[in-house]
C-alpha atoms as a PDB file:
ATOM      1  CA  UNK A   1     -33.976 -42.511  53.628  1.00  0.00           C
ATOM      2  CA  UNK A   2     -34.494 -39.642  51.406  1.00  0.00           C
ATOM      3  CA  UNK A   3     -37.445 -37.350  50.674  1.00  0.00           C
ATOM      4  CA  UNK A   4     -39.024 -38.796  48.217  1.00  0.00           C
ATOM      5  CA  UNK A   5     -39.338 -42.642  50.271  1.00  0.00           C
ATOM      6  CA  UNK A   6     -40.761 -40.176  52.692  1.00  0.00           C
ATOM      7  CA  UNK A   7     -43.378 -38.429  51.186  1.00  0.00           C
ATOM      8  CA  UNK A   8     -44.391 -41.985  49.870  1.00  0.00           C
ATOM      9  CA  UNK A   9     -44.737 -43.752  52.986  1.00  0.00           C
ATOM     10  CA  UNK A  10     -46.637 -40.374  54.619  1.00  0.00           C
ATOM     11  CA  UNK A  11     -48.809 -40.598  51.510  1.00  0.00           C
ATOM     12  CA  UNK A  12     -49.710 -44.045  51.919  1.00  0.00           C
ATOM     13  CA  UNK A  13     -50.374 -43.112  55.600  1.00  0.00           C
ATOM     14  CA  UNK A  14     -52.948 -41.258  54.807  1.00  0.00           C
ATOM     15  CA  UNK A  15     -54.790 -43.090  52.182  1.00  0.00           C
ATOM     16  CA  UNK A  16     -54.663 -46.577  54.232  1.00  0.00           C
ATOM     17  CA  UNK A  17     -55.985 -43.692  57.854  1.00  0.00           C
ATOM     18  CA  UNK A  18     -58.720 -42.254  55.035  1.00  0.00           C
ATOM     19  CA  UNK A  19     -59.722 -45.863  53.850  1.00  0.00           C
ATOM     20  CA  UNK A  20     -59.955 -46.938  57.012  1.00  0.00           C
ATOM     21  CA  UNK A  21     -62.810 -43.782  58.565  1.00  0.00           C
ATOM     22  CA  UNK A  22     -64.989 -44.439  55.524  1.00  0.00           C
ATOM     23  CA  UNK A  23     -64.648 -48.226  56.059  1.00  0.00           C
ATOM     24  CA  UNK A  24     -65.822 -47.014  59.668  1.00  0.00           C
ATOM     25  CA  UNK A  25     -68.404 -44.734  58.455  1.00  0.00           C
ATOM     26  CA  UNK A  26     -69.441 -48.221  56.493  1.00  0.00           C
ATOM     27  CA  UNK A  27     -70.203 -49.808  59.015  1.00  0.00           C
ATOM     28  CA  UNK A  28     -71.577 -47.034  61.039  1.00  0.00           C
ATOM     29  CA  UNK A  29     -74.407 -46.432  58.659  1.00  0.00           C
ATOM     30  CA  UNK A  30     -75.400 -49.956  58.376  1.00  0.00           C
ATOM     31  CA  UNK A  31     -75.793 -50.630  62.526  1.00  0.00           C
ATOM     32  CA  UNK A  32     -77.638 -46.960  62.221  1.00  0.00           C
ATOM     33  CA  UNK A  33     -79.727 -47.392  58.717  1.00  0.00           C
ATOM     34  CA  UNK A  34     -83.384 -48.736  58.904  1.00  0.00           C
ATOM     35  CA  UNK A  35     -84.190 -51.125  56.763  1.00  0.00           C
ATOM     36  CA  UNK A  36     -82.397 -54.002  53.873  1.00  0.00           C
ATOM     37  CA  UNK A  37     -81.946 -51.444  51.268  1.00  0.00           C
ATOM     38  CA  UNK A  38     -80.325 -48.381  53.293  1.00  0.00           C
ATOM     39  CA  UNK A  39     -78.154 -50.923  54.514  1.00  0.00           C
ATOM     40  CA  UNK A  40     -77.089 -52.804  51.169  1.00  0.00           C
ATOM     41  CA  UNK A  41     -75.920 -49.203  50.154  1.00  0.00           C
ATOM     42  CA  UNK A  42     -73.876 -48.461  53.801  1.00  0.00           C
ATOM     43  CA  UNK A  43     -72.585 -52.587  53.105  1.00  0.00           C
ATOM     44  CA  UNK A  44     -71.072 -51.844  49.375  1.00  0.00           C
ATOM     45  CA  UNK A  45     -70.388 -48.734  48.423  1.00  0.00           C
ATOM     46  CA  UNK A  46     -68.117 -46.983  51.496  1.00  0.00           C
ATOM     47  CA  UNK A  47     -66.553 -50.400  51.638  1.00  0.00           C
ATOM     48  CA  UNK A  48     -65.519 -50.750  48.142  1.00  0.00           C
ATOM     49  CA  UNK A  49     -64.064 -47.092  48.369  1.00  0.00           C
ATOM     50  CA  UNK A  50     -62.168 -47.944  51.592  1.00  0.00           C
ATOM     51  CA  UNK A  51     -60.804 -50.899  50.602  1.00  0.00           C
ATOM     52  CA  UNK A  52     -59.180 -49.209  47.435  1.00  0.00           C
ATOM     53  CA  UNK A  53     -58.254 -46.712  49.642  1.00  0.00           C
ATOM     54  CA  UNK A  54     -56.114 -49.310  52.320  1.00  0.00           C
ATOM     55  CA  UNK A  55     -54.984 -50.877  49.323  1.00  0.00           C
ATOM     56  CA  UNK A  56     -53.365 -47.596  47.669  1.00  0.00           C
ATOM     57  CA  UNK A  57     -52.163 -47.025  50.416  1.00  0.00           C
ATOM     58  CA  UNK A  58     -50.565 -50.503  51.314  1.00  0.00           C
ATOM     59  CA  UNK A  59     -49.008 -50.192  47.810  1.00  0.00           C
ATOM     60  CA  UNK A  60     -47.422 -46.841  48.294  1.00  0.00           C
ATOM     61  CA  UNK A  61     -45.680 -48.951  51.409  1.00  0.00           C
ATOM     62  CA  UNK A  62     -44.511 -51.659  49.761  1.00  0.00           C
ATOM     63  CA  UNK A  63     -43.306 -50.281  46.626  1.00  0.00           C
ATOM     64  CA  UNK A  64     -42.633 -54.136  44.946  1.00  0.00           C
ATOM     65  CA  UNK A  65     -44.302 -55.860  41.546  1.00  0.00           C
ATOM     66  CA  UNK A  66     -45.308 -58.608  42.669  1.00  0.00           C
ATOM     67  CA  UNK A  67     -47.238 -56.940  46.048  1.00  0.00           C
ATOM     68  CA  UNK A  68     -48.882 -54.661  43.520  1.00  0.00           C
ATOM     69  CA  UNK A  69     -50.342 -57.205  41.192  1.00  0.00           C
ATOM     70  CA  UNK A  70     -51.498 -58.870  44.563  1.00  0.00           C
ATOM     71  CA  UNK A  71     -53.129 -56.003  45.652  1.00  0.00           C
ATOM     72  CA  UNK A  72     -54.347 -55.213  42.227  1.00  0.00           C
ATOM     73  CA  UNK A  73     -56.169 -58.487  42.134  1.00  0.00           C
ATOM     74  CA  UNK A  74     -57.734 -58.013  45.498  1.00  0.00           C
ATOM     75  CA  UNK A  75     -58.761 -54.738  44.828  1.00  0.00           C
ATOM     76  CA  UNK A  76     -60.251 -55.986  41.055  1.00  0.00           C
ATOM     77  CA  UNK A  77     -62.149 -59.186  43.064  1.00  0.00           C
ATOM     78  CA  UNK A  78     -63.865 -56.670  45.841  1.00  0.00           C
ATOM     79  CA  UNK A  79     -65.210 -54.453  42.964  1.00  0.00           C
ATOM     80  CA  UNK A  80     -66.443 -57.603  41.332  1.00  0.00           C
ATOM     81  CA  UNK A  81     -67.991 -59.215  44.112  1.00  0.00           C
ATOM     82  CA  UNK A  82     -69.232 -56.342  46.675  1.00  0.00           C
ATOM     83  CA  UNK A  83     -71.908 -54.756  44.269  1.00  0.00           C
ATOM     84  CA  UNK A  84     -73.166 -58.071  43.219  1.00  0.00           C
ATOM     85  CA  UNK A  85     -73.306 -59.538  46.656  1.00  0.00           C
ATOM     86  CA  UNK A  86     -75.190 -56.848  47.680  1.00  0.00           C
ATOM     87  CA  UNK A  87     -78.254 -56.702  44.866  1.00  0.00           C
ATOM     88  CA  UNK A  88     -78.464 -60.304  45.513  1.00  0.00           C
ATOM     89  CA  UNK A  89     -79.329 -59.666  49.340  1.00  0.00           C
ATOM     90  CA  UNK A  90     -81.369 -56.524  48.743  1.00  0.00           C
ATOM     91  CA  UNK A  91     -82.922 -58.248  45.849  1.00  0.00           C
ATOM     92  CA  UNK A  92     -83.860 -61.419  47.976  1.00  0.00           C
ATOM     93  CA  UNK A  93     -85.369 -59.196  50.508  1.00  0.00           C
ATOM     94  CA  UNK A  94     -87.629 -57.968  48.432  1.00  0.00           C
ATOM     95  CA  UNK A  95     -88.488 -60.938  47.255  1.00  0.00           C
ATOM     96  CA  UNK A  96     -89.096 -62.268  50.794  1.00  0.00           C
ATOM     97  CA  UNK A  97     -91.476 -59.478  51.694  1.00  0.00           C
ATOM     98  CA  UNK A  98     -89.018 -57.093  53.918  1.00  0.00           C
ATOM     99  CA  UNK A  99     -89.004 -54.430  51.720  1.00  0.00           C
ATOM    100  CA  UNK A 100     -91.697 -51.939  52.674  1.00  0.00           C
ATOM    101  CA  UNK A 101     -93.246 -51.307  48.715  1.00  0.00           C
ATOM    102  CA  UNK A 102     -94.560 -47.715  49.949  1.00  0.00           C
ATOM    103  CA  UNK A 103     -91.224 -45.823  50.746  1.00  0.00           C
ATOM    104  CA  UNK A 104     -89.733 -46.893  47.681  1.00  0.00           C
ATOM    105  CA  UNK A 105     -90.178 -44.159  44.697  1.00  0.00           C
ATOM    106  CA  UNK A 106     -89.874 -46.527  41.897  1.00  0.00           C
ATOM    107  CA  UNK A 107     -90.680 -49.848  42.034  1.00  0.00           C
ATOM    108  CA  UNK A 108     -89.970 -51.518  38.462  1.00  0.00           C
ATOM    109  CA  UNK A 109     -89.178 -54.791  40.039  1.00  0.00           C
ATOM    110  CA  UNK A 110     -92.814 -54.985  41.242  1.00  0.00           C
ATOM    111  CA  UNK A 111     -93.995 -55.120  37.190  1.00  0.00           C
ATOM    112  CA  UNK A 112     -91.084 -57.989  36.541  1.00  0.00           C
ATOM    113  CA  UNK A 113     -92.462 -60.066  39.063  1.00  0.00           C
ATOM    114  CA  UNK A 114     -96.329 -59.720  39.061  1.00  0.00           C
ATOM    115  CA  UNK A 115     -96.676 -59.345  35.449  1.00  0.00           C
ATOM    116  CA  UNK A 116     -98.611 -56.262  35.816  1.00  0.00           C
ATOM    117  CA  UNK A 117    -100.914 -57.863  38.798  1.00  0.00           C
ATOM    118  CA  UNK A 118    -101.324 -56.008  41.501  1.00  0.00           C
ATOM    119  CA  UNK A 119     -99.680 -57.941  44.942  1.00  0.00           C
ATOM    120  CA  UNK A 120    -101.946 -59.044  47.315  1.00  0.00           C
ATOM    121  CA  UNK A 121    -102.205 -57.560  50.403  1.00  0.00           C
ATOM    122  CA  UNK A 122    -104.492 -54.427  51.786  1.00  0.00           C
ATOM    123  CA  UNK A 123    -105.510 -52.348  48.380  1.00  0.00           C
END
C-alpha cells in the first residue's frame, strides 16, 4: 500500500470518528434539551453535519464511482428530508399547544394563525 492509500484511509478515519461525536452530541442534546423546539434543533442540524461527515468519510474508504454516487444520493436525501421533517414536528407542536408562547422572542407564526387575534388563554 503506498502513502497516499494511507493518508486516505487515515483521513476518512477521522471524518467517519468526527461524524460520529457530533452525531453523539445530537443526540445528547436532545435527551438533555427542554422542550419541542430545543430539541428539533439537537434532532436536525448535528445530524445532518454528522451524517455528511460518516459519509465523507465512508467515501474516502471506498474510493469507487458507483459507491460515491450512492453515497452522494444519501447524503443529498438527508439534507432534503432532515430540515423539513423537523419544522413539520416543531411546527405541529406549536400548533398543538406545547410550545410555551412566552420564551419564544419572536413569534410571527402567532399573527399567521390568529389573524391578528389575540389567543385565548390568561391575558
Amino acid at each position: 500500500m503506498n502513502a497516499w492509500l494511507q493518508i486516505l484511509d487515515t483521513a476518512g478515519a477521522l471524518f467517519v470518528l468526527l461524524g460520529a461525536a457530533i452525531c453523539l452530541l445530537g443526540v445528547i442534546g436532545m435527551l438533555r434539551l427542554p422542550d419541542v423546539l430545543s430539541r428539533s434543533h439537537a434532532a436536525t442540524k448535528p445530524q445532518t453535519l454528522g451524517i455528511i461527515l460518516v459519509l465523507a468519510g465512508v467515501a474516502l474508504r471506498l474510493r469507487t464511482g458507483m459507491d460515491f454516487a450512492t453515497l452522494a444520493l444519501i447524503g443529498f436525501f438527508q439534507m432534503l428530508t432532515g430540515p423539513v421533517a423537523s419544522h413539520l414536528v416543531a411546527r405541529s407542536a406549536y400548533r398543538t399547544g406545547q410550545v410555551q408562547h412566552e420564551e419564544l422572542l419572536f413569534d410571527e407564526l402567532d399573527e399567521q394563525l390568529t389573524d391578528g387575534r389575540q389567543p385565548p388563554g390568561p391575558a
